[in-house]
PDB file of N, CA and C in Angstrom:
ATOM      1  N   UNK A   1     -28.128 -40.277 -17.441  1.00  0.00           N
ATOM      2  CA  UNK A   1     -27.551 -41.510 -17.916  1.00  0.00           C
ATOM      3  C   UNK A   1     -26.094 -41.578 -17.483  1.00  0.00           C
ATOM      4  N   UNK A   2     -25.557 -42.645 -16.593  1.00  0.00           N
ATOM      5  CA  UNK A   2     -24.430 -42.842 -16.187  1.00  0.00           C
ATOM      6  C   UNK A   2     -23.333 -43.779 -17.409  1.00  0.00           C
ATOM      7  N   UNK A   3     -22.453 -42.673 -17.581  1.00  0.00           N
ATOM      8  CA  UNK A   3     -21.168 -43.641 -18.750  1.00  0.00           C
ATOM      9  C   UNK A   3     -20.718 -44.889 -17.786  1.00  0.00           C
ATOM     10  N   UNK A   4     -20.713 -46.273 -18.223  1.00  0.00           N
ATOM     11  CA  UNK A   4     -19.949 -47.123 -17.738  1.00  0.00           C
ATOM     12  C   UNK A   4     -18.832 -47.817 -18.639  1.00  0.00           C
ATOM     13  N   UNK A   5     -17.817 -47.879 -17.466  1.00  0.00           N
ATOM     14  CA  UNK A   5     -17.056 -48.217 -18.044  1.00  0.00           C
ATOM     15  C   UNK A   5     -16.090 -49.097 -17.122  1.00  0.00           C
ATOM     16  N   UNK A   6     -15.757 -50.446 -17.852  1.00  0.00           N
ATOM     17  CA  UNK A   6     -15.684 -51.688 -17.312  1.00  0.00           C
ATOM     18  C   UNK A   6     -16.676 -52.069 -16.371  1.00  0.00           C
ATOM     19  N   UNK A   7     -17.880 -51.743 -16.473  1.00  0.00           N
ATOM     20  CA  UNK A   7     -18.815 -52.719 -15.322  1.00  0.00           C
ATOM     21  C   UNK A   7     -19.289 -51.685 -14.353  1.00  0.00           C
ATOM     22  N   UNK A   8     -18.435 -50.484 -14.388  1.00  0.00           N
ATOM     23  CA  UNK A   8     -18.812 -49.748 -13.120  1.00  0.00           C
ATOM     24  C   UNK A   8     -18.773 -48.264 -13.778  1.00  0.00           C
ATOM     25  N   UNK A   9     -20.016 -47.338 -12.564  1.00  0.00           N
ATOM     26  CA  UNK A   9     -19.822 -46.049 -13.417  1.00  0.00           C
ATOM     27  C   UNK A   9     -18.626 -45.223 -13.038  1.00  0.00           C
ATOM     28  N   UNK A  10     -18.303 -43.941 -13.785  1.00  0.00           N
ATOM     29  CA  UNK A  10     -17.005 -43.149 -14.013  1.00  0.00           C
ATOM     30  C   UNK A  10     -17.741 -42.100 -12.635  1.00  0.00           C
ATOM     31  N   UNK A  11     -16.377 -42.272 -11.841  1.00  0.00           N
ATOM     32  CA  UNK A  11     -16.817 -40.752 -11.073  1.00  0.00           C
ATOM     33  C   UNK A  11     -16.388 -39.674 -11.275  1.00  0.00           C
ATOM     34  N   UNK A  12     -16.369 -38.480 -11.533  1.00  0.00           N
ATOM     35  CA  UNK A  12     -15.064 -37.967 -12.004  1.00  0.00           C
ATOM     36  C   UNK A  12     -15.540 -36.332 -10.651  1.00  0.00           C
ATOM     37  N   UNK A  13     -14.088 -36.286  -9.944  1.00  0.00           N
ATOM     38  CA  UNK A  13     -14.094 -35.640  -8.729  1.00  0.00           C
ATOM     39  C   UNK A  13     -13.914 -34.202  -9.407  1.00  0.00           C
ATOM     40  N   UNK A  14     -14.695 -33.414  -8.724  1.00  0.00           N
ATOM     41  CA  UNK A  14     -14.473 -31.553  -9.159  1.00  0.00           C
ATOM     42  C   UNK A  14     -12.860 -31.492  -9.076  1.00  0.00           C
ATOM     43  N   UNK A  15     -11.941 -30.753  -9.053  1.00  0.00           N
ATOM     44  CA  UNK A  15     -11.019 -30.078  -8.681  1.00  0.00           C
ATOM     45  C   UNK A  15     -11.700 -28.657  -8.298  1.00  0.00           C
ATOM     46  N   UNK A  16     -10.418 -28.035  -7.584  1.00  0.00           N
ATOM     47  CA  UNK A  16     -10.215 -27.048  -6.387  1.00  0.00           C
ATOM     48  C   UNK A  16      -9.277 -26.315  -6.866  1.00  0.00           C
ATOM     49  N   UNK A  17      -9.783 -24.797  -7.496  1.00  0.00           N
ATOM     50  CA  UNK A  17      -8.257 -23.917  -8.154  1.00  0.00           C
ATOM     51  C   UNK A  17      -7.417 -23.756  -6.047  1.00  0.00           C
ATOM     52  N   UNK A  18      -6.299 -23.793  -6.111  1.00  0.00           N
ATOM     53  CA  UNK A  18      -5.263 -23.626  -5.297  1.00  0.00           C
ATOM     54  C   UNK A  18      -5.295 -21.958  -5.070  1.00  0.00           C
ATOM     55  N   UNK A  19      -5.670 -21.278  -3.854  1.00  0.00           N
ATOM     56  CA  UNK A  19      -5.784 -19.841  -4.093  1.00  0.00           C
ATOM     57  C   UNK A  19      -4.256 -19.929  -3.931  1.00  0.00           C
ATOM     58  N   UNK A  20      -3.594 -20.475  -3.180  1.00  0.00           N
ATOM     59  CA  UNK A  20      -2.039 -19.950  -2.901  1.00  0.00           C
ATOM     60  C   UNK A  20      -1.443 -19.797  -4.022  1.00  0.00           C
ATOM     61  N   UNK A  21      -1.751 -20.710  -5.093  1.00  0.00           N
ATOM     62  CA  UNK A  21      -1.104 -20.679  -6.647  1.00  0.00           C
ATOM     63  C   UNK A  21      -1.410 -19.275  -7.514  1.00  0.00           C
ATOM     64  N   UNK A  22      -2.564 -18.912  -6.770  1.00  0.00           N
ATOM     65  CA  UNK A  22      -3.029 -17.657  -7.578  1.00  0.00           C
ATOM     66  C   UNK A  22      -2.113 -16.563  -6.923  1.00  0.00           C
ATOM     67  N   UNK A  23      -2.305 -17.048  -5.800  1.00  0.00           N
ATOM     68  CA  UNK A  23      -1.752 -15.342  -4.877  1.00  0.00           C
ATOM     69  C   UNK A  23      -0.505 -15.534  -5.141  1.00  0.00           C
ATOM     70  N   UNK A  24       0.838 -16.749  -5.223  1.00  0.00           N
ATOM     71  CA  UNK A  24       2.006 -16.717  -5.610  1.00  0.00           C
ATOM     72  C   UNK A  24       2.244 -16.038  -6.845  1.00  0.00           C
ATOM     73  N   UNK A  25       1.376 -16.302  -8.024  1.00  0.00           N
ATOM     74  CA  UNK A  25       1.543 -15.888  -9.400  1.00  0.00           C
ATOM     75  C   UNK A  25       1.617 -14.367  -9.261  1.00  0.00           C
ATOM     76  N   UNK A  26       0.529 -14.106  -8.618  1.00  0.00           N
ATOM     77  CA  UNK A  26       0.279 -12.020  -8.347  1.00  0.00           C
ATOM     78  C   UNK A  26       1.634 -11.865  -7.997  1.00  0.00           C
ATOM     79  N   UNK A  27       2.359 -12.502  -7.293  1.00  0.00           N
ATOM     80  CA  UNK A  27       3.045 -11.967  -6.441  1.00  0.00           C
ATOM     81  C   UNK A  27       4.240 -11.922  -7.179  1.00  0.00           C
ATOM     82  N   UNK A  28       4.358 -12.793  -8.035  1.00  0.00           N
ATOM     83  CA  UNK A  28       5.423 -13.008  -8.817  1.00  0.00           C
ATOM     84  C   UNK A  28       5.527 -12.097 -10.038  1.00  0.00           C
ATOM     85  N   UNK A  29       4.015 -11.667 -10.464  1.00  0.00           N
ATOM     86  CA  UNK A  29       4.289 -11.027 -11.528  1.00  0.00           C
ATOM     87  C   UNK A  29       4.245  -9.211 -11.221  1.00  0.00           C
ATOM     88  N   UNK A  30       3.919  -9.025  -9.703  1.00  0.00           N
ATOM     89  CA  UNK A  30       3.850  -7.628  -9.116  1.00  0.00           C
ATOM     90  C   UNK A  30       5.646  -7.366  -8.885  1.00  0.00           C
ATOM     91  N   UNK A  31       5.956  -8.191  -8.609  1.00  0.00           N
ATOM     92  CA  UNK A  31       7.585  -8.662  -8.186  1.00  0.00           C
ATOM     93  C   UNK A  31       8.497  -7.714  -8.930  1.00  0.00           C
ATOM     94  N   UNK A  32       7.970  -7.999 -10.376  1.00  0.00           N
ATOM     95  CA  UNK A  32       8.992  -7.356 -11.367  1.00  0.00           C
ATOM     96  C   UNK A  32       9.105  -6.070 -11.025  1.00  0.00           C
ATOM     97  N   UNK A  33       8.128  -5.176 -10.154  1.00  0.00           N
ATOM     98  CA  UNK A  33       8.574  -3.547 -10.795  1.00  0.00           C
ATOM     99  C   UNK A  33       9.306  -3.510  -9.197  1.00  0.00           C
ATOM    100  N   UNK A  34       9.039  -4.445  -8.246  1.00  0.00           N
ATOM    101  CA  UNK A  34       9.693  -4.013  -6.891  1.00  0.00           C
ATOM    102  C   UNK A  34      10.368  -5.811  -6.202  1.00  0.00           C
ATOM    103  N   UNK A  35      11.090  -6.291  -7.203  1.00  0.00           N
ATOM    104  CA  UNK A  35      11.619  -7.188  -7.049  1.00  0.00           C
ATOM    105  C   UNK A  35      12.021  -7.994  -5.655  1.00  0.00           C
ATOM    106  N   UNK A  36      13.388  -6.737  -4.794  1.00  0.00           N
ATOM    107  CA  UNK A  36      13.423  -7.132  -3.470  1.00  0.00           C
ATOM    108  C   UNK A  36      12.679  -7.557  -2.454  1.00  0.00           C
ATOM    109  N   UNK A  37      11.640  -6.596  -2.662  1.00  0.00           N
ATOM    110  CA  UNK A  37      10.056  -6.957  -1.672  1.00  0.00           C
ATOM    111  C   UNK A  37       9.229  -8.298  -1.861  1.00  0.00           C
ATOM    112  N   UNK A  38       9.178  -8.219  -3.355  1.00  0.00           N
ATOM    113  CA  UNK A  38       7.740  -9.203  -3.205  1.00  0.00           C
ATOM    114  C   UNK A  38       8.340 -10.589  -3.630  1.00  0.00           C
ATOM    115  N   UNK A  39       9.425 -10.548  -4.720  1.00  0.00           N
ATOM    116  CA  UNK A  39       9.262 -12.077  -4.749  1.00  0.00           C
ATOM    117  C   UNK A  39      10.015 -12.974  -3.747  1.00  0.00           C
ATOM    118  N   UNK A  40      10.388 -12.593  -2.732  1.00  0.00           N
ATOM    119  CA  UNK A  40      10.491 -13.807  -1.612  1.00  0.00           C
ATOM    120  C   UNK A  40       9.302 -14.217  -1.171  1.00  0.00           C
ATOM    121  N   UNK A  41       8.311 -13.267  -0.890  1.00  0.00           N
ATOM    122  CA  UNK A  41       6.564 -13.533  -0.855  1.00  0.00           C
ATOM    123  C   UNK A  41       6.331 -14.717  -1.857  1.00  0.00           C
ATOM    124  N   UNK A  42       6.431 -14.335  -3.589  1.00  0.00           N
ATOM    125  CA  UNK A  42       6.520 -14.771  -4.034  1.00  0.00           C
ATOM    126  C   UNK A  42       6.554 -16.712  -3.893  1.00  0.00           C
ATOM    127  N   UNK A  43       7.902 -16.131  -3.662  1.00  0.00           N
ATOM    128  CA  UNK A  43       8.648 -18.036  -4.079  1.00  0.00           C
ATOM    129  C   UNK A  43       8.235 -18.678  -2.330  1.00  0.00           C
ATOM    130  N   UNK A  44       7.944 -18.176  -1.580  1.00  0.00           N
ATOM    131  CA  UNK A  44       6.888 -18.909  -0.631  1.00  0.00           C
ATOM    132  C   UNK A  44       5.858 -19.795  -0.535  1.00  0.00           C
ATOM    133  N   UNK A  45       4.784 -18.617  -1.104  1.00  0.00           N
ATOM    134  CA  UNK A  45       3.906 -18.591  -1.742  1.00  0.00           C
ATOM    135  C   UNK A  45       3.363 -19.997  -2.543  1.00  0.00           C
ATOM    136  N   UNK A  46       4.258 -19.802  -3.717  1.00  0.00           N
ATOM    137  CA  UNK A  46       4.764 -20.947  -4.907  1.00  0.00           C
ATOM    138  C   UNK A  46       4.820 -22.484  -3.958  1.00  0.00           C
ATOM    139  N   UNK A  47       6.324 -22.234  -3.010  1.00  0.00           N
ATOM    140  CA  UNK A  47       6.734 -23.372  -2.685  1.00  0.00           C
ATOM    141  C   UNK A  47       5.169 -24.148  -1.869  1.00  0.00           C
ATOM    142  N   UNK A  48       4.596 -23.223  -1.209  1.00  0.00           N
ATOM    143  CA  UNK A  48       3.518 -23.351   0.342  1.00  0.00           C
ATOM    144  C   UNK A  48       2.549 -24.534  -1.064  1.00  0.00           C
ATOM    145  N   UNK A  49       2.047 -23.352  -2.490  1.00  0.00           N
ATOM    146  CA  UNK A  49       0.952 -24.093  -2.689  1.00  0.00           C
ATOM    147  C   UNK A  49       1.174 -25.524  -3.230  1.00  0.00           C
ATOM    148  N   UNK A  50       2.833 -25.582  -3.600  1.00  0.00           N
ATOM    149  CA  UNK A  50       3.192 -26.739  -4.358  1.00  0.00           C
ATOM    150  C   UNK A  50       3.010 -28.116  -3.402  1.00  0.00           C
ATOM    151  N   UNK A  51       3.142 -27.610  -2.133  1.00  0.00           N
ATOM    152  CA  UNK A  51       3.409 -28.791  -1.239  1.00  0.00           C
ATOM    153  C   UNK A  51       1.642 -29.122  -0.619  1.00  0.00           C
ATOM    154  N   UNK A  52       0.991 -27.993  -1.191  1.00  0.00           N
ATOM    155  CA  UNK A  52      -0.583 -28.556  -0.741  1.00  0.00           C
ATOM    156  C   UNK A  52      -1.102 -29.359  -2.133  1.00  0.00           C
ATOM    157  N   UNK A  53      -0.763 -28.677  -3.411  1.00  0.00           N
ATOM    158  CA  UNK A  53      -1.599 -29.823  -4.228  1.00  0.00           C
ATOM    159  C   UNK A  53      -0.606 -30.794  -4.533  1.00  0.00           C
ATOM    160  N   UNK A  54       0.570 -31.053  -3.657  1.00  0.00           N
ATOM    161  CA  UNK A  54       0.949 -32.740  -3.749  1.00  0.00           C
ATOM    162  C   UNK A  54       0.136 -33.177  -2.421  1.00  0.00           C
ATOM    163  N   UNK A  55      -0.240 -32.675  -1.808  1.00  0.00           N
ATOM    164  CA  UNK A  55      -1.057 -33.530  -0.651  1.00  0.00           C
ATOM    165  C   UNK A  55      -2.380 -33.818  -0.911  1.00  0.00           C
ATOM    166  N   UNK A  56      -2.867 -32.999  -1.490  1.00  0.00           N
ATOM    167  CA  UNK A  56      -4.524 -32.965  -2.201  1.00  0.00           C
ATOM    168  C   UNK A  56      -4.827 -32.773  -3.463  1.00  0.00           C
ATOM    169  N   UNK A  57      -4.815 -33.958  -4.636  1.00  0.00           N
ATOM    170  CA  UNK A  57      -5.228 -33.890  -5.809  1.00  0.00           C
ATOM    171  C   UNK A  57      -6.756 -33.804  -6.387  1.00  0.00           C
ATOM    172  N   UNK A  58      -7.425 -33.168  -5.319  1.00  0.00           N
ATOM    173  CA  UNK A  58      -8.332 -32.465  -5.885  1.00  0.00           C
ATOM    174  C   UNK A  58      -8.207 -30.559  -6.353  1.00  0.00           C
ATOM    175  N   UNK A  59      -6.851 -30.218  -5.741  1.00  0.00           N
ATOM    176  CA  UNK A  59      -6.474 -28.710  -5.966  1.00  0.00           C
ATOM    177  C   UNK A  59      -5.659 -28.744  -7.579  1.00  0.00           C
ATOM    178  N   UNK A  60      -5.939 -27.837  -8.110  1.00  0.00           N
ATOM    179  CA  UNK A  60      -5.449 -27.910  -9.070  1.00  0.00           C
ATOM    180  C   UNK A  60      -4.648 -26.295  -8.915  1.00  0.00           C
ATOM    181  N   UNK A  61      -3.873 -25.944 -10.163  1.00  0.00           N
ATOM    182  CA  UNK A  61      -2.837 -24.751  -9.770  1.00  0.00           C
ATOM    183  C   UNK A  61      -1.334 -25.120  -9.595  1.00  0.00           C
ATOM    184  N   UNK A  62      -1.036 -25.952 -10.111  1.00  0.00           N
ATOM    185  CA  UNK A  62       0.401 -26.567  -9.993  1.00  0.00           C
ATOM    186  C   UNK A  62       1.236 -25.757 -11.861  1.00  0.00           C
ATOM    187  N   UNK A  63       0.271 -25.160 -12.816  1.00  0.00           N
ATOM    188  CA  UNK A  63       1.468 -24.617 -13.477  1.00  0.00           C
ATOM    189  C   UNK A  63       1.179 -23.251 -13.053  1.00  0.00           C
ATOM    190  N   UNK A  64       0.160 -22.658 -12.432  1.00  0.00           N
ATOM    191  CA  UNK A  64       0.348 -21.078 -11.932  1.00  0.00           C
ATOM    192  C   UNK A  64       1.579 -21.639 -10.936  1.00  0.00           C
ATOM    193  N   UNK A  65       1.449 -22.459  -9.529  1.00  0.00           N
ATOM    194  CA  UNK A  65       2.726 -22.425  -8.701  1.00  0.00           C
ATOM    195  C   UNK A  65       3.815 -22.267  -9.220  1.00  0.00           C
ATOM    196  N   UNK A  66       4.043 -23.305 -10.226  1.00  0.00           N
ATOM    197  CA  UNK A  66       5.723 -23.696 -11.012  1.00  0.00           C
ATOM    198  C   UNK A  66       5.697 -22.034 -11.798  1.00  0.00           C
ATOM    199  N   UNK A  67       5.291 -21.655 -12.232  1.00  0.00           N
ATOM    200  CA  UNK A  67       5.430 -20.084 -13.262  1.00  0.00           C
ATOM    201  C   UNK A  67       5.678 -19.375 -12.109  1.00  0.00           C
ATOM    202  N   UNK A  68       5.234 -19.216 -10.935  1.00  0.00           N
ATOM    203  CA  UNK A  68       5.292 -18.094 -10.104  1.00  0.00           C
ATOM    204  C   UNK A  68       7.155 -18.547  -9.615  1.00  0.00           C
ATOM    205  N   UNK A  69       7.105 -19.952  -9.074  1.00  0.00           N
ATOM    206  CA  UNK A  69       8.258 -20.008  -8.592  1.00  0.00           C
ATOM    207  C   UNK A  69       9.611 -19.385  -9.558  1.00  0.00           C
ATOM    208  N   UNK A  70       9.201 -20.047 -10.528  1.00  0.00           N
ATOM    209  CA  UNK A  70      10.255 -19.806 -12.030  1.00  0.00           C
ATOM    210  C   UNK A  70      10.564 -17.961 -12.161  1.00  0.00           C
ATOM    211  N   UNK A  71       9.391 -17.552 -11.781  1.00  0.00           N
ATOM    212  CA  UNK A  71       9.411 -15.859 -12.346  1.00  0.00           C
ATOM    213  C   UNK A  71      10.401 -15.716 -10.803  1.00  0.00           C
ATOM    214  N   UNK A  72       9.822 -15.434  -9.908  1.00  0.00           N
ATOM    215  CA  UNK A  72       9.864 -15.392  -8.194  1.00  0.00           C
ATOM    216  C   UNK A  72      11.752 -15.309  -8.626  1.00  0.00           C
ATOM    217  N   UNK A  73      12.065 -16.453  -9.082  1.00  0.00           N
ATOM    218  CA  UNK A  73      13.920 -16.792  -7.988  1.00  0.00           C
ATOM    219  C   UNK A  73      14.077 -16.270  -9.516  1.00  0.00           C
ATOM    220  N   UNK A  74      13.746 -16.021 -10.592  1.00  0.00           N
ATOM    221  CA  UNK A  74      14.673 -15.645 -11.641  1.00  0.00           C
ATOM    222  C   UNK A  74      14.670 -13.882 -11.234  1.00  0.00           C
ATOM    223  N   UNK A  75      13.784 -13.346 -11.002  1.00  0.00           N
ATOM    224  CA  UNK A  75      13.634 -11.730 -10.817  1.00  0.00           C
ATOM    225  C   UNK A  75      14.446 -11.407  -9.732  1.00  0.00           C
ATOM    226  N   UNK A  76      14.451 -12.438  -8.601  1.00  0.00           N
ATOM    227  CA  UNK A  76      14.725 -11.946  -7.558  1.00  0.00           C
ATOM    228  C   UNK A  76      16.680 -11.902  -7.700  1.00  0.00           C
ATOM    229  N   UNK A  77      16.570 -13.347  -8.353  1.00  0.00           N
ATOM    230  CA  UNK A  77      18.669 -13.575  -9.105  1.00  0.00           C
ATOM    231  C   UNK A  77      18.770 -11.686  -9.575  1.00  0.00           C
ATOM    232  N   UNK A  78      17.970 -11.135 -10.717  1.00  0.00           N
ATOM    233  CA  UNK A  78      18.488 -10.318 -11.435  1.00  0.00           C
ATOM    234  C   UNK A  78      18.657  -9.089 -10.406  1.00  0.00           C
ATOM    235  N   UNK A  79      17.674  -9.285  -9.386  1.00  0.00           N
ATOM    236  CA  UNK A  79      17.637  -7.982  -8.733  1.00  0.00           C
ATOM    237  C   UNK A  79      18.487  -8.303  -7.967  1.00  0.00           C
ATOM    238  N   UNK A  80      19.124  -8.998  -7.495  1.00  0.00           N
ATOM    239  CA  UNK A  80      20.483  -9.037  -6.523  1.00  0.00           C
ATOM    240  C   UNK A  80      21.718  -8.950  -7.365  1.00  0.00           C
ATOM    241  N   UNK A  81      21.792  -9.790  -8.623  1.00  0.00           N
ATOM    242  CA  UNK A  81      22.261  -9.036  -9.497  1.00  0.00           C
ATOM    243  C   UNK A  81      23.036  -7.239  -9.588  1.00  0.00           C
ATOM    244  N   UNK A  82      21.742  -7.208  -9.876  1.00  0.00           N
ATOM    245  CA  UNK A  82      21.890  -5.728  -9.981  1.00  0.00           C
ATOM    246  C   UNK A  82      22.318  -4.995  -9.384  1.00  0.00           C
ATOM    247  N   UNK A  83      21.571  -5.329  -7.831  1.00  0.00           N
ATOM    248  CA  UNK A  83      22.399  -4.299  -6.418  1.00  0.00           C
ATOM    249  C   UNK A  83      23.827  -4.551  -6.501  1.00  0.00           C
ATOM    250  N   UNK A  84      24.069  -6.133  -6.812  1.00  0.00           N
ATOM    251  CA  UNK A  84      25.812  -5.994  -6.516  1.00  0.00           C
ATOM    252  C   UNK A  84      26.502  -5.173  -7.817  1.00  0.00           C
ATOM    253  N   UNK A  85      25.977  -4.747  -8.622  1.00  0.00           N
ATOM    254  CA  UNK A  85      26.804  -4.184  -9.533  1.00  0.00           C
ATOM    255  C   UNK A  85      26.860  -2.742  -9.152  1.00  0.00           C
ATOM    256  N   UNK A  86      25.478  -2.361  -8.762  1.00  0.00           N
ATOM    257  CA  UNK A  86      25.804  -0.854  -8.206  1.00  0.00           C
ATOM    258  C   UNK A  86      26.646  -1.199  -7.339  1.00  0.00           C
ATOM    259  N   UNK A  87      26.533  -1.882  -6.316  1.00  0.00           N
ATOM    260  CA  UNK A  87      27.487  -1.353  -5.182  1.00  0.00           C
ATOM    261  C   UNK A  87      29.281  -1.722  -5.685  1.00  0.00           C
ATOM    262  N   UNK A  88      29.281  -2.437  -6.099  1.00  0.00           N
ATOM    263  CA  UNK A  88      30.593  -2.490  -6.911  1.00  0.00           C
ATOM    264  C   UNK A  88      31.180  -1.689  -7.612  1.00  0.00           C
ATOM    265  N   UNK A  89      30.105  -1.057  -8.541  1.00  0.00           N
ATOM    266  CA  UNK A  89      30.508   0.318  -9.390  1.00  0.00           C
ATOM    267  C   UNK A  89      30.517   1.173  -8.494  1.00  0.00           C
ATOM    268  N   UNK A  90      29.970   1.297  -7.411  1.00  0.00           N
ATOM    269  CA  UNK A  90      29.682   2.431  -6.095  1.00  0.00           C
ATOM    270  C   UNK A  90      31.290   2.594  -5.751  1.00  0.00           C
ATOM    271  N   UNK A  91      31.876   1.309  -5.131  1.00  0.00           N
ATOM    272  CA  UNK A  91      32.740   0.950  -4.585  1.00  0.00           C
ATOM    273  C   UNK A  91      33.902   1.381  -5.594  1.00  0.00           C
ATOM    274  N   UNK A  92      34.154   1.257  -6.647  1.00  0.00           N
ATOM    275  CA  UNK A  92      35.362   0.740  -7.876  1.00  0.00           C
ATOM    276  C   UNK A  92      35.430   2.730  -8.134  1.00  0.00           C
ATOM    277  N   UNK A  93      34.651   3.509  -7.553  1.00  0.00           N
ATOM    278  CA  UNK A  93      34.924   5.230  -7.974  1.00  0.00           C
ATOM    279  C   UNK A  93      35.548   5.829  -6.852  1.00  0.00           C
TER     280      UNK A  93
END
C-alpha cells in the first residue's frame, strides 16, 4: 500500500553512509595517542567527505565528518602546542 500524499505517492530515497566520514572519524579519534601523524589525515579526510555529501544528498555522514574535523584541528592545535613548549623550555635551559 502506497502513502499518498497530496495526490501523489511519497518516494523516500535510501541514503549512503559516507565511508570517508567513517575513515576521517578513525582517524581522528586514533590521532589522539599520535597526534602529529594522523590528524592531518584526519582533517583531510573530514574536509574530502564534507565536500562529497554537499554534492550528493543521498550520502549521509556529515556529523561523523564535522566531529572528525572538530577532534582532527583541535588535537592537532594541542600537539603543536605542546612541541613549542618543549622546544622553548628546551631552548630557555
Amino acid at each position: 500500500m502506497m502513502a499518498l500524499r497530496g495526490g501523489g505517492p511519497i518516494i523516500e530515497e535510501a541514503t549512503i553512509p559516507c565511508k570517508e566520514a567513517n575513515e576521517a572519524l578513525t582517524y581522528a579519534i586514533a590521532g589522539i595517542l599520535c597526534a602529529v601523524i594522523i590528524e592531518p589525515l584526519a582533517i583531510m579526510k573530514a574536509l574530502q567527505a564534507k565536500k562529497m555529501i554537499a554534492h550528493n544528498p543521498r550520502l549521509s555522514g556529515s556529523g561523523k565528518a564535522n566531529a572528525a574535523l572538530i577532534i582532527g584541528i583541535a588535537m592537532l592545535g594541542l600537539a603543536i602546542l605542546g612541541l613549542l613548549s618543549s622546544a622553548l623550555e628546551q631552548s630557555g635551559r
